[in-house]
PDB file of N, CA and C in Angstrom:
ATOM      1  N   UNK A   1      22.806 -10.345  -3.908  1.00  0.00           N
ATOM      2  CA  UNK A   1      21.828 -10.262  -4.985  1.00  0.00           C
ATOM      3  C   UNK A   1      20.474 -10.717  -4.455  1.00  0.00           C
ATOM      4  N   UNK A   2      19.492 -10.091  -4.906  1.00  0.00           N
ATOM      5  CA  UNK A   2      18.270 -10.192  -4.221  1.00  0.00           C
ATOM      6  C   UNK A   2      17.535 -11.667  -5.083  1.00  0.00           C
ATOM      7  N   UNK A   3      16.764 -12.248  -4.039  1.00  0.00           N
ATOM      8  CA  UNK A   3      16.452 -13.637  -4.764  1.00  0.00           C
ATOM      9  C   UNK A   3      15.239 -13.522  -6.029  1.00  0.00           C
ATOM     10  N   UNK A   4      15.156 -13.689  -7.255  1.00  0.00           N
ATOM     11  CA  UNK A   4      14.619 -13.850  -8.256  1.00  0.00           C
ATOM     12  C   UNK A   4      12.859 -13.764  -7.540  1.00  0.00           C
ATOM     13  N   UNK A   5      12.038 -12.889  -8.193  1.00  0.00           N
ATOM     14  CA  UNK A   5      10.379 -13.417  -8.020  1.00  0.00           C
ATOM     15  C   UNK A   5       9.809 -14.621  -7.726  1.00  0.00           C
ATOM     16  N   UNK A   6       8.752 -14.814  -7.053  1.00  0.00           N
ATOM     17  CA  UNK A   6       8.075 -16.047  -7.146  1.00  0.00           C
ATOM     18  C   UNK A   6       6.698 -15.779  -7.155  1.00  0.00           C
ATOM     19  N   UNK A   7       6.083 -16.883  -8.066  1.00  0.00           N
ATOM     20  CA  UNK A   7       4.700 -16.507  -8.494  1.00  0.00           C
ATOM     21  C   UNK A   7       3.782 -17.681  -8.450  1.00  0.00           C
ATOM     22  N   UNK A   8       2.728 -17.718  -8.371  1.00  0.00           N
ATOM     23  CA  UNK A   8       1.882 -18.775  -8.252  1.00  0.00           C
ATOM     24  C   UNK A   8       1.390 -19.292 -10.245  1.00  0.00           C
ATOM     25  N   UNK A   9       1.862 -20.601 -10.172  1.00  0.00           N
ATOM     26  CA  UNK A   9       1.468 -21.265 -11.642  1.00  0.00           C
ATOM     27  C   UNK A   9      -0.176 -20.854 -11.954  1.00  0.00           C
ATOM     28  N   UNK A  10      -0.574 -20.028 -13.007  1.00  0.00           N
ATOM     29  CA  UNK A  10      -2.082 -20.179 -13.203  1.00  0.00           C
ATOM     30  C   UNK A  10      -2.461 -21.436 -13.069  1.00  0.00           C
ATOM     31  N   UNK A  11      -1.725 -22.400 -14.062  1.00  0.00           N
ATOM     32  CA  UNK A  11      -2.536 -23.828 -14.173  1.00  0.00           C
ATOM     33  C   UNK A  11      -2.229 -24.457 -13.474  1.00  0.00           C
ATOM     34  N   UNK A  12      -0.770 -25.045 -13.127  1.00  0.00           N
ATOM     35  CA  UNK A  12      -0.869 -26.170 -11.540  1.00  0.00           C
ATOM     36  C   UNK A  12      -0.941 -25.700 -10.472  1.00  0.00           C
ATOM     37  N   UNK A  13      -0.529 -24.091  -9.943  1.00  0.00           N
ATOM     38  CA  UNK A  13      -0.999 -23.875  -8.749  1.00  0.00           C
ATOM     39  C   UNK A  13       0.429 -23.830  -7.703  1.00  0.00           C
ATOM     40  N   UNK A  14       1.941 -24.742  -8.467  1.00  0.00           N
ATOM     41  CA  UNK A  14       3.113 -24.535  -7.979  1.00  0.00           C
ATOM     42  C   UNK A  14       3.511 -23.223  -7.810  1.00  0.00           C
ATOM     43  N   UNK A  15       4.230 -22.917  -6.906  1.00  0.00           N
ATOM     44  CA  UNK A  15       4.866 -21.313  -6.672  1.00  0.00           C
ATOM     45  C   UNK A  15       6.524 -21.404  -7.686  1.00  0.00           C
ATOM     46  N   UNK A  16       6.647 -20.684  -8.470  1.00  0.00           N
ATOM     47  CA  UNK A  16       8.082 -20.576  -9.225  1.00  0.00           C
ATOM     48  C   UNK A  16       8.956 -19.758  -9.569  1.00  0.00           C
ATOM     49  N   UNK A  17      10.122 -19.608  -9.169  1.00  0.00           N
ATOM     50  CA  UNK A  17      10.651 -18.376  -9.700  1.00  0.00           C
ATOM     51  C   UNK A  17      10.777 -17.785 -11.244  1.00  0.00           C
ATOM     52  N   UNK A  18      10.015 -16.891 -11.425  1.00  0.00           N
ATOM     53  CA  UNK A  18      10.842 -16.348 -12.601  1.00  0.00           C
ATOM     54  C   UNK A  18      11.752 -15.585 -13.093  1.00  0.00           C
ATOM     55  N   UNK A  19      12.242 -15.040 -13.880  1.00  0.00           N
ATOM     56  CA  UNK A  19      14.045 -14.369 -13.948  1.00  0.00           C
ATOM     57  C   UNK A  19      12.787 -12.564 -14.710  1.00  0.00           C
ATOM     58  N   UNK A  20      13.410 -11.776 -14.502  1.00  0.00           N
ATOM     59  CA  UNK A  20      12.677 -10.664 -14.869  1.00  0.00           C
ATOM     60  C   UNK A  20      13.316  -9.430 -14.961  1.00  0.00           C
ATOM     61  N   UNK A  21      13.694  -8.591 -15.862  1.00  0.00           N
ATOM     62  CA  UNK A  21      14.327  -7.580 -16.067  1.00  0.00           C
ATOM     63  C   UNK A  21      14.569  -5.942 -15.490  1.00  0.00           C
ATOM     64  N   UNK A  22      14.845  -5.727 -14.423  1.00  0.00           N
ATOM     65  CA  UNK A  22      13.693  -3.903 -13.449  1.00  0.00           C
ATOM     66  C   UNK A  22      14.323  -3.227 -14.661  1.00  0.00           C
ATOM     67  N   UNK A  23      15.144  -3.083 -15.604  1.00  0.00           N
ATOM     68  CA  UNK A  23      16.279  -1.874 -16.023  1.00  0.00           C
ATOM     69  C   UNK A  23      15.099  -2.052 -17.218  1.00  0.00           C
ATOM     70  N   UNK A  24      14.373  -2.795 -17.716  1.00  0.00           N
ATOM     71  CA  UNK A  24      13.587  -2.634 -18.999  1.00  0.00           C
ATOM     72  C   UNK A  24      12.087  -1.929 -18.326  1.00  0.00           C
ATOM     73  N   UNK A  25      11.798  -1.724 -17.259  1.00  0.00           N
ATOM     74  CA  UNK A  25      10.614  -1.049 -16.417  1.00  0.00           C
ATOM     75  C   UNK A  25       9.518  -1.970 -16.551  1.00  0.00           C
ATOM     76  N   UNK A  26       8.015  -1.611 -16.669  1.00  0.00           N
ATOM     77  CA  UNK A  26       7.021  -2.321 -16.586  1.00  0.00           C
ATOM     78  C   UNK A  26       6.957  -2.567 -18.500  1.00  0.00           C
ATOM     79  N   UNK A  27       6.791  -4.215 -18.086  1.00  0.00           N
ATOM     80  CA  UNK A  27       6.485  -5.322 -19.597  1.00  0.00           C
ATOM     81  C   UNK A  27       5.971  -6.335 -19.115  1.00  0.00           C
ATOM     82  N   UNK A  28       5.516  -6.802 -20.323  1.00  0.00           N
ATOM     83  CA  UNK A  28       4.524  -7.936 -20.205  1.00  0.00           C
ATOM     84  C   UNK A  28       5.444  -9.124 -21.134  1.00  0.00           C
ATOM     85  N   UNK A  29       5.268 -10.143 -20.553  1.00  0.00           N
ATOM     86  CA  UNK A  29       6.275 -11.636 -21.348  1.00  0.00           C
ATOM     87  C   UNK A  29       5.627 -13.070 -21.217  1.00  0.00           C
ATOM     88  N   UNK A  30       6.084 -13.786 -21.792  1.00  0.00           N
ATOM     89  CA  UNK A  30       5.089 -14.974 -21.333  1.00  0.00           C
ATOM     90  C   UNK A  30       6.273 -15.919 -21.349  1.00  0.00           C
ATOM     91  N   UNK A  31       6.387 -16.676 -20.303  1.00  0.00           N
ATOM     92  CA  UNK A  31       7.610 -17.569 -19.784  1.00  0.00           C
ATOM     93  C   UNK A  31       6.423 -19.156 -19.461  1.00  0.00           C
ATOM     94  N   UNK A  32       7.041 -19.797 -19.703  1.00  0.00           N
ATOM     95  CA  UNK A  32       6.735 -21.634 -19.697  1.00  0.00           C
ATOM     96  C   UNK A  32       7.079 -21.933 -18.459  1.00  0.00           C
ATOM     97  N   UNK A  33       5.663 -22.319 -17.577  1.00  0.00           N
ATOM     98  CA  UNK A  33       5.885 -22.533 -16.055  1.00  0.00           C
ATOM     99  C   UNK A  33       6.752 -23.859 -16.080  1.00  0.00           C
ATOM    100  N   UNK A  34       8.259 -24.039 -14.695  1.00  0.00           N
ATOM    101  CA  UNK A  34       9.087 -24.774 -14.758  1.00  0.00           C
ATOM    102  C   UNK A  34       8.737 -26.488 -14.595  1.00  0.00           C
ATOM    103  N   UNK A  35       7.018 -25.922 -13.686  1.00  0.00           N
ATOM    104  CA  UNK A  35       6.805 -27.424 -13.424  1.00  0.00           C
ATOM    105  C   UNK A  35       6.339 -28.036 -14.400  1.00  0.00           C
ATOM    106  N   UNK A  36       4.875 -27.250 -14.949  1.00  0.00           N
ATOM    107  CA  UNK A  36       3.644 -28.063 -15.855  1.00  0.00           C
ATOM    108  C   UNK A  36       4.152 -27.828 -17.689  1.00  0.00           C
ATOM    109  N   UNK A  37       5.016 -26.716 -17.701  1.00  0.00           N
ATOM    110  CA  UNK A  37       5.366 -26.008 -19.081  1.00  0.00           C
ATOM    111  C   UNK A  37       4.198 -25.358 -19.415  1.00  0.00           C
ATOM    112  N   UNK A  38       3.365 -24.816 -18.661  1.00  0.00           N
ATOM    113  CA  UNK A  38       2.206 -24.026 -19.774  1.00  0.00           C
ATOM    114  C   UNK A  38       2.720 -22.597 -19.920  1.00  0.00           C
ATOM    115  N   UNK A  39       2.199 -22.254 -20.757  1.00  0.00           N
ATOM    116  CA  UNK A  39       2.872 -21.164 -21.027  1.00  0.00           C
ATOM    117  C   UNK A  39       2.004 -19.547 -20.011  1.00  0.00           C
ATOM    118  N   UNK A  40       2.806 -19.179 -19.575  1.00  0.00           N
ATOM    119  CA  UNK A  40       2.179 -17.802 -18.272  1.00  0.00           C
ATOM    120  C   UNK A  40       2.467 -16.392 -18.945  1.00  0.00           C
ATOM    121  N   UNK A  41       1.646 -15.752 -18.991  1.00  0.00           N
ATOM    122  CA  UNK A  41       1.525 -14.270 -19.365  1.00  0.00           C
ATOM    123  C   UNK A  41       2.092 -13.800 -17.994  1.00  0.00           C
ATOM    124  N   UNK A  42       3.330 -12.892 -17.919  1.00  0.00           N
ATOM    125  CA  UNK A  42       4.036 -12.351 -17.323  1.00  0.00           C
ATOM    126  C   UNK A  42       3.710 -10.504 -17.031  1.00  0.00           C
ATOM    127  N   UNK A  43       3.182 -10.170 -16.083  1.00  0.00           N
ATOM    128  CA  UNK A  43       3.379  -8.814 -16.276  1.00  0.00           C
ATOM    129  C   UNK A  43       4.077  -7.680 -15.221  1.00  0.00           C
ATOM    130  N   UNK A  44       5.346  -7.354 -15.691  1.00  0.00           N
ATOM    131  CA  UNK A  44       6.068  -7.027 -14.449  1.00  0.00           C
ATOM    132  C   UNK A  44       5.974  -5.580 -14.498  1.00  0.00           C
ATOM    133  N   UNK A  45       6.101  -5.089 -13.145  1.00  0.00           N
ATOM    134  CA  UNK A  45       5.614  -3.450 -13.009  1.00  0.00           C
ATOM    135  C   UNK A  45       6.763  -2.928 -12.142  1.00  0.00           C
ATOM    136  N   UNK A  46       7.687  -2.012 -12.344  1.00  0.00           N
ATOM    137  CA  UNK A  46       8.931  -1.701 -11.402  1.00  0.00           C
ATOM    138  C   UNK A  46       8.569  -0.389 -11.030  1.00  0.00           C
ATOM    139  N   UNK A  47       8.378  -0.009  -9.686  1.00  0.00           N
ATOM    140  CA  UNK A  47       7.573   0.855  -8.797  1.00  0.00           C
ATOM    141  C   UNK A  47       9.220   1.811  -8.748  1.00  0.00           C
ATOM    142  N   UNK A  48       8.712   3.655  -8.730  1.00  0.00           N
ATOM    143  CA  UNK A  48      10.407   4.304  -8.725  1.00  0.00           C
ATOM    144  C   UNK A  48      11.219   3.665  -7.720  1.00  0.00           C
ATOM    145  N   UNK A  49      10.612   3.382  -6.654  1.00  0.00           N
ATOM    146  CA  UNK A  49      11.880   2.873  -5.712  1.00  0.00           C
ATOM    147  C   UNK A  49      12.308   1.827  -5.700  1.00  0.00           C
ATOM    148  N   UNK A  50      11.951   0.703  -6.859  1.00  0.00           N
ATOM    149  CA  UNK A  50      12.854  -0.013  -7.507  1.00  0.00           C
ATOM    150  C   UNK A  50      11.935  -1.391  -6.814  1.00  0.00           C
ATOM    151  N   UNK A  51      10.625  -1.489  -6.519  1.00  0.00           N
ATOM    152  CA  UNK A  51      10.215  -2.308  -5.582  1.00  0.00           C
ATOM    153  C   UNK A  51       9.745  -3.267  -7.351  1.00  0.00           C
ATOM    154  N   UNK A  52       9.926  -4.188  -7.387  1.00  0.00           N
ATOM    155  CA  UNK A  52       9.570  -5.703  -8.461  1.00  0.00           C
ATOM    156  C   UNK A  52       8.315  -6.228  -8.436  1.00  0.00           C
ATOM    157  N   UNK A  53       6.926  -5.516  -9.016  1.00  0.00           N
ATOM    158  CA  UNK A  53       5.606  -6.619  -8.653  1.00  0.00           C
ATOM    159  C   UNK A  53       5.763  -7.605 -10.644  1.00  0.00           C
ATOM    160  N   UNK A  54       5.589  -9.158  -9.563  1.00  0.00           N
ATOM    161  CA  UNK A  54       4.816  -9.616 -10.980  1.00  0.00           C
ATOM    162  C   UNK A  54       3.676 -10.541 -10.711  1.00  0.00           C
ATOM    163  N   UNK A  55       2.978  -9.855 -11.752  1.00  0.00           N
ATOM    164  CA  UNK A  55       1.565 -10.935 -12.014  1.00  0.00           C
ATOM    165  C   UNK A  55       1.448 -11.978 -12.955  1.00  0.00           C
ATOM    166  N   UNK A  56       0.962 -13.466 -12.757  1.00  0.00           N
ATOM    167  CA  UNK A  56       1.139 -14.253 -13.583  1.00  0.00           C
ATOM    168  C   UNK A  56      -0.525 -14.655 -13.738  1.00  0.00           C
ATOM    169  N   UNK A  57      -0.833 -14.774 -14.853  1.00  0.00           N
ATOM    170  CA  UNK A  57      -2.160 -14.800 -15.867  1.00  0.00           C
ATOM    171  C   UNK A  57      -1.568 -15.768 -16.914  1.00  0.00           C
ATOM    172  N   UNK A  58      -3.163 -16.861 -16.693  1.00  0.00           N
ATOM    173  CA  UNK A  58      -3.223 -17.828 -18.437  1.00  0.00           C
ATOM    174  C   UNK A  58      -3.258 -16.906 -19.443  1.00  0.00           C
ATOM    175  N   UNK A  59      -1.543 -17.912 -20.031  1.00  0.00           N
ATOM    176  CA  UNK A  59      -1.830 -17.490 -21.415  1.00  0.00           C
ATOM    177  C   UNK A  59      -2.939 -17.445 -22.283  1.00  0.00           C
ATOM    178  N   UNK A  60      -4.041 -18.216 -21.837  1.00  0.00           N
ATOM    179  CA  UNK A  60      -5.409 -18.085 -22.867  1.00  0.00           C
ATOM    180  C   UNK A  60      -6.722 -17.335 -22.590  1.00  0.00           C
ATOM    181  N   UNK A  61      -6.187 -16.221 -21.183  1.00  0.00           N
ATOM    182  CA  UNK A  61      -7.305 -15.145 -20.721  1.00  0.00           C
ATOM    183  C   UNK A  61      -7.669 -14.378 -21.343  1.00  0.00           C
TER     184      UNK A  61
END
């Protein structure tokens, strides 16, 4: 199994995995970073060959 995303915290700046869905395609979610809890606007984009980008953006942009 391929290892879960990792993304840089908008607000503390920690790198974290987040859990993310490819079978639902490109969505946007907002998940509570593991270190600081702020809350991260999630936006995941699943490319046809199945490649996983996610971008993490303040929730208050």
């Amino acid at each position: 199994m391929a290892e879960p995303p990792r993304v840089p915290c908008p607000y503390c700046g920690e790198v974290v995995s987040v859990q993310v869905d490819p079978s639902a395609g490109g969505y946007t979610t907002i998940e509570d970073c593991a270190v600081c809890c702020q809350p991260m606007e999630l936006r995941v984009t699943v490319e046809p060959g199945g490649e996983i980008t996610v971008e993490a953006r303040r929730d208050d942009d």
